[in-house]
N, C-alpha and C. Protein backbone atom coordinates (compact mmCIF):
# COMPACT_ATOMS: atom_id res chain seq x y z
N UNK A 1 131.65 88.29 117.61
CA UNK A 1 130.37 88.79 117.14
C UNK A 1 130.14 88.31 115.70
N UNK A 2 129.97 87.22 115.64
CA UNK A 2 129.29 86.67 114.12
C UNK A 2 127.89 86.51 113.63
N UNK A 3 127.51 86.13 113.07
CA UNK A 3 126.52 86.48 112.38
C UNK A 3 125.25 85.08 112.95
N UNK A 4 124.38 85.21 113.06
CA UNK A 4 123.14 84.75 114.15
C UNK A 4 122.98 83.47 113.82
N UNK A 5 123.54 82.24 114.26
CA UNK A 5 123.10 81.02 113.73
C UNK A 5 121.63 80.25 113.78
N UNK A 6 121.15 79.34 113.32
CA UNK A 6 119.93 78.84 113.62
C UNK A 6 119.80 78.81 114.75
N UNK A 7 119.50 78.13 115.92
CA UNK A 7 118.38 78.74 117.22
C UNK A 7 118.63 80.16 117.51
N UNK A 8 119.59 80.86 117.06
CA UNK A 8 119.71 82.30 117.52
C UNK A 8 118.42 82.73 116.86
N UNK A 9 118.21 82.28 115.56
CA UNK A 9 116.73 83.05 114.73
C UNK A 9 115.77 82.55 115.08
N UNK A 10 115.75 81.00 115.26
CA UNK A 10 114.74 80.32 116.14
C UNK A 10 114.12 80.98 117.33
N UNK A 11 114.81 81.25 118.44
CA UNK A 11 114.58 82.18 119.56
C UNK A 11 114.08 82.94 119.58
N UNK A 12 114.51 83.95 118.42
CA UNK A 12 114.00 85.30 118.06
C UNK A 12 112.75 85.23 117.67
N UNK A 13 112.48 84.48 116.61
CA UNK A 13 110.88 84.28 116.40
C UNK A 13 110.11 83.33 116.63
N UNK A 14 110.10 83.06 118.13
CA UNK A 14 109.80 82.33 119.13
C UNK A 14 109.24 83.32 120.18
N UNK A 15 110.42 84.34 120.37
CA UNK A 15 110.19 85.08 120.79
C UNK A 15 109.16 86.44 120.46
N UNK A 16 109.09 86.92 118.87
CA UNK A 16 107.72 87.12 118.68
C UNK A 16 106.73 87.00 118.74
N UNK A 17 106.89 85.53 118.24
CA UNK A 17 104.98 84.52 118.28
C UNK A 17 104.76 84.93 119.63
N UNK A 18 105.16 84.75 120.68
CA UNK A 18 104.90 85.06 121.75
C UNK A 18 104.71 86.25 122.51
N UNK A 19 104.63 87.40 122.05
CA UNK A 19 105.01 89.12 122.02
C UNK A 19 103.50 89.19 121.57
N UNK A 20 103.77 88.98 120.39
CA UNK A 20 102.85 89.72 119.20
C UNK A 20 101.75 88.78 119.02
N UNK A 21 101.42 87.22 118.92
CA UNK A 21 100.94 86.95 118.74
C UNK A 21 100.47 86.27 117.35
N UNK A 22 100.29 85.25 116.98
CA UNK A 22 100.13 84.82 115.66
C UNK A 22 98.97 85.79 114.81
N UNK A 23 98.03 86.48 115.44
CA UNK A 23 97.31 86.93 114.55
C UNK A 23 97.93 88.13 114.16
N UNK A 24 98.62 88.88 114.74
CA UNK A 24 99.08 90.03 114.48
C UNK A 24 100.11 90.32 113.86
N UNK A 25 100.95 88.97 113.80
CA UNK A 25 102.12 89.49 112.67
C UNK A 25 101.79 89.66 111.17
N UNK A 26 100.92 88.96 110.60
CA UNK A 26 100.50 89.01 109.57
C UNK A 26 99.72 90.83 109.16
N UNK A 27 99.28 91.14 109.56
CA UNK A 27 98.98 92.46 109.83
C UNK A 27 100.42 93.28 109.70
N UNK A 28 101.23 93.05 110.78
CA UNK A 28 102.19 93.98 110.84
C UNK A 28 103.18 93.66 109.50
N UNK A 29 102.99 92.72 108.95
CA UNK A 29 103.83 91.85 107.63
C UNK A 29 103.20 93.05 106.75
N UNK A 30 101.95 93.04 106.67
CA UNK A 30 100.94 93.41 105.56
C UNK A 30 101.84 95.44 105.62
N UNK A 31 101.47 95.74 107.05
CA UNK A 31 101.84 97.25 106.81
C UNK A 31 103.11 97.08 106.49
N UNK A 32 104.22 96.69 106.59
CA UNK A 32 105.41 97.16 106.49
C UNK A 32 105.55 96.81 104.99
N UNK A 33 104.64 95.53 104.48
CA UNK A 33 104.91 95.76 102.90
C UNK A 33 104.52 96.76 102.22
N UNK A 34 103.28 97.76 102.80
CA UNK A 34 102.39 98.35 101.88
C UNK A 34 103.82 99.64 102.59
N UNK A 35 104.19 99.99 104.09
CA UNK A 35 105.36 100.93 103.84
C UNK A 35 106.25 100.33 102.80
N UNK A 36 107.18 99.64 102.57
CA UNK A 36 108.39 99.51 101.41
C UNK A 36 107.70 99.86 99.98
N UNK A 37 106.35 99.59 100.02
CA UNK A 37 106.21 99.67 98.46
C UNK A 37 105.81 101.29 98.31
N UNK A 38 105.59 101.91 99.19
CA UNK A 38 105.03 103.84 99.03
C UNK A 38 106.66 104.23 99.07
N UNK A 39 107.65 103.87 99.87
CA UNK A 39 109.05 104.24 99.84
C UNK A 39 109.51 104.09 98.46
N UNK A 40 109.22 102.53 97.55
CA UNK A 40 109.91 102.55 96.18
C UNK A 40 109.30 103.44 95.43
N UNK A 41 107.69 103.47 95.75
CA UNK A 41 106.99 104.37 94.87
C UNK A 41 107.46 105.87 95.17
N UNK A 42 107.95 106.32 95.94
CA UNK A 42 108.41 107.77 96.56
C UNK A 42 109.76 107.94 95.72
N UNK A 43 110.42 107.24 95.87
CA UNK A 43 111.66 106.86 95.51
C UNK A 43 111.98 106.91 93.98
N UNK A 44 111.22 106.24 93.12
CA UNK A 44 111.11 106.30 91.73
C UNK A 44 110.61 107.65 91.32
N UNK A 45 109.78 107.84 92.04
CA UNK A 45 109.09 109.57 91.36
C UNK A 45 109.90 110.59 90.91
N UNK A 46 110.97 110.33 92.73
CA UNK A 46 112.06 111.73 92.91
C UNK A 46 113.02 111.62 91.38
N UNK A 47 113.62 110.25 91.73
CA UNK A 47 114.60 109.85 90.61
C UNK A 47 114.24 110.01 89.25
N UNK A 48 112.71 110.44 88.83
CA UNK A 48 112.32 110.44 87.23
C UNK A 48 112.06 112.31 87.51
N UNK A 49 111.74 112.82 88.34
CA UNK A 49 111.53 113.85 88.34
C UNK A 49 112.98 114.91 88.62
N UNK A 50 113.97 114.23 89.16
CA UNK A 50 115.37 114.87 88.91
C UNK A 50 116.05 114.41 87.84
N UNK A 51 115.57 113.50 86.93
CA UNK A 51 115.91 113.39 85.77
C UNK A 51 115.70 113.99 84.68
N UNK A 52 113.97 114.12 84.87
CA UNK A 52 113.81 115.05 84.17
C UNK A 52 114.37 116.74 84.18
N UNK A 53 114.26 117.17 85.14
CA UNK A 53 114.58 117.96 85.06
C UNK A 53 116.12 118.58 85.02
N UNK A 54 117.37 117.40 85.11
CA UNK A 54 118.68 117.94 84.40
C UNK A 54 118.45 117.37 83.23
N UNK A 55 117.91 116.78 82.35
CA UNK A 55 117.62 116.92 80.86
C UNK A 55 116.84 118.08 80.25
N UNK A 56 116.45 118.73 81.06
CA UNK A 56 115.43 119.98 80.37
C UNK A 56 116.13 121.46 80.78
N UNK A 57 117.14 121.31 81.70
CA UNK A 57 117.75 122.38 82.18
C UNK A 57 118.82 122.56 81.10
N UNK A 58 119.80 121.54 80.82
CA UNK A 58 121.06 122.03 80.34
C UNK A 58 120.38 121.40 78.95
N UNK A 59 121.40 122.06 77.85
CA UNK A 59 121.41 121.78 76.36
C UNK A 59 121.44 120.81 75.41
N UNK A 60 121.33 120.01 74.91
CA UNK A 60 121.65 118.89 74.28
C UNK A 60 123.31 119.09 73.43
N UNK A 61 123.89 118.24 73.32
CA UNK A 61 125.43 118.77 72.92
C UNK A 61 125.11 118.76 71.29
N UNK A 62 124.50 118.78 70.50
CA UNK A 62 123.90 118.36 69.41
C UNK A 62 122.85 119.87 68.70
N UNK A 63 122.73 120.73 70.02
CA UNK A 63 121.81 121.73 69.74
C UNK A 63 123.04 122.89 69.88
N UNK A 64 123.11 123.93 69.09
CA UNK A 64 123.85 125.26 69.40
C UNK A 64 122.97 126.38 69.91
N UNK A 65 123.59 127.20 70.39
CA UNK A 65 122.45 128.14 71.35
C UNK A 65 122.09 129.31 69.89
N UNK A 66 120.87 129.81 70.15
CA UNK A 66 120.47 130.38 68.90
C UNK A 66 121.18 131.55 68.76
N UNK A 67 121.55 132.05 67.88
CA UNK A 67 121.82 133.39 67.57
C UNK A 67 120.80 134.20 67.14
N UNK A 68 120.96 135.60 66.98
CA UNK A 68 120.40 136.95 66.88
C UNK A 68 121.14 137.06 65.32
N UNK A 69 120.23 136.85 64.39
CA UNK A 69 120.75 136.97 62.79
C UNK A 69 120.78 138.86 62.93
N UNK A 70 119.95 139.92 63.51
CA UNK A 70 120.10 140.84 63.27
C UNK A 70 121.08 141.56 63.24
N UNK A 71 121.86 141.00 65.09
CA UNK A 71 123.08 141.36 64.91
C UNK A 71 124.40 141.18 64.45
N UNK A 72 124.00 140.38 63.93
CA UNK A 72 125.57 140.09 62.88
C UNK A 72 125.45 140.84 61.25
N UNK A 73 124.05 141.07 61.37
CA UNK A 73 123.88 141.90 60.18
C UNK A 73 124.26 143.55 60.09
N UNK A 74 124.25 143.83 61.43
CA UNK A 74 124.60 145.19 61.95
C UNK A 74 126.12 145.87 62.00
């Protein structure tokens, strides 16, 4: 089981043109680009939006948590 040599890919999209038709792959080219590009765009959102939010959750190591001046005055 190795990996698909030339007429193996030949065949294959030989075997499309003939399925699908020359006018229609271009179409189906077109949706599956406009799907991959809503997936990266989906994809980047999550990743800036779980970013943001473990930077806004935990502390900066640079910040100390505030104290209550009253009670140490007490």
């Amino acid at each position: 089981m190795g990996s698909l040599g030339g007429w193996e890919i030949f065949l294959i999209v030989l075997a499309v043109l003939v399925l699908f038709g020359a006018k229609k792959i271009p179409e189906m080219m077109r949706g599956m680009g406009q799907g991959v590009k809503e997936f990266k765009k989906a994809a980047r959102e999550i990743s800036e939006e779980t970013e943001i939010s473990s930077t806004s959750s935990s502390p900066k190591p640079s910040e100390e948590p505030a104290t209550d001046d009253s009670a140490k005055s007490a």
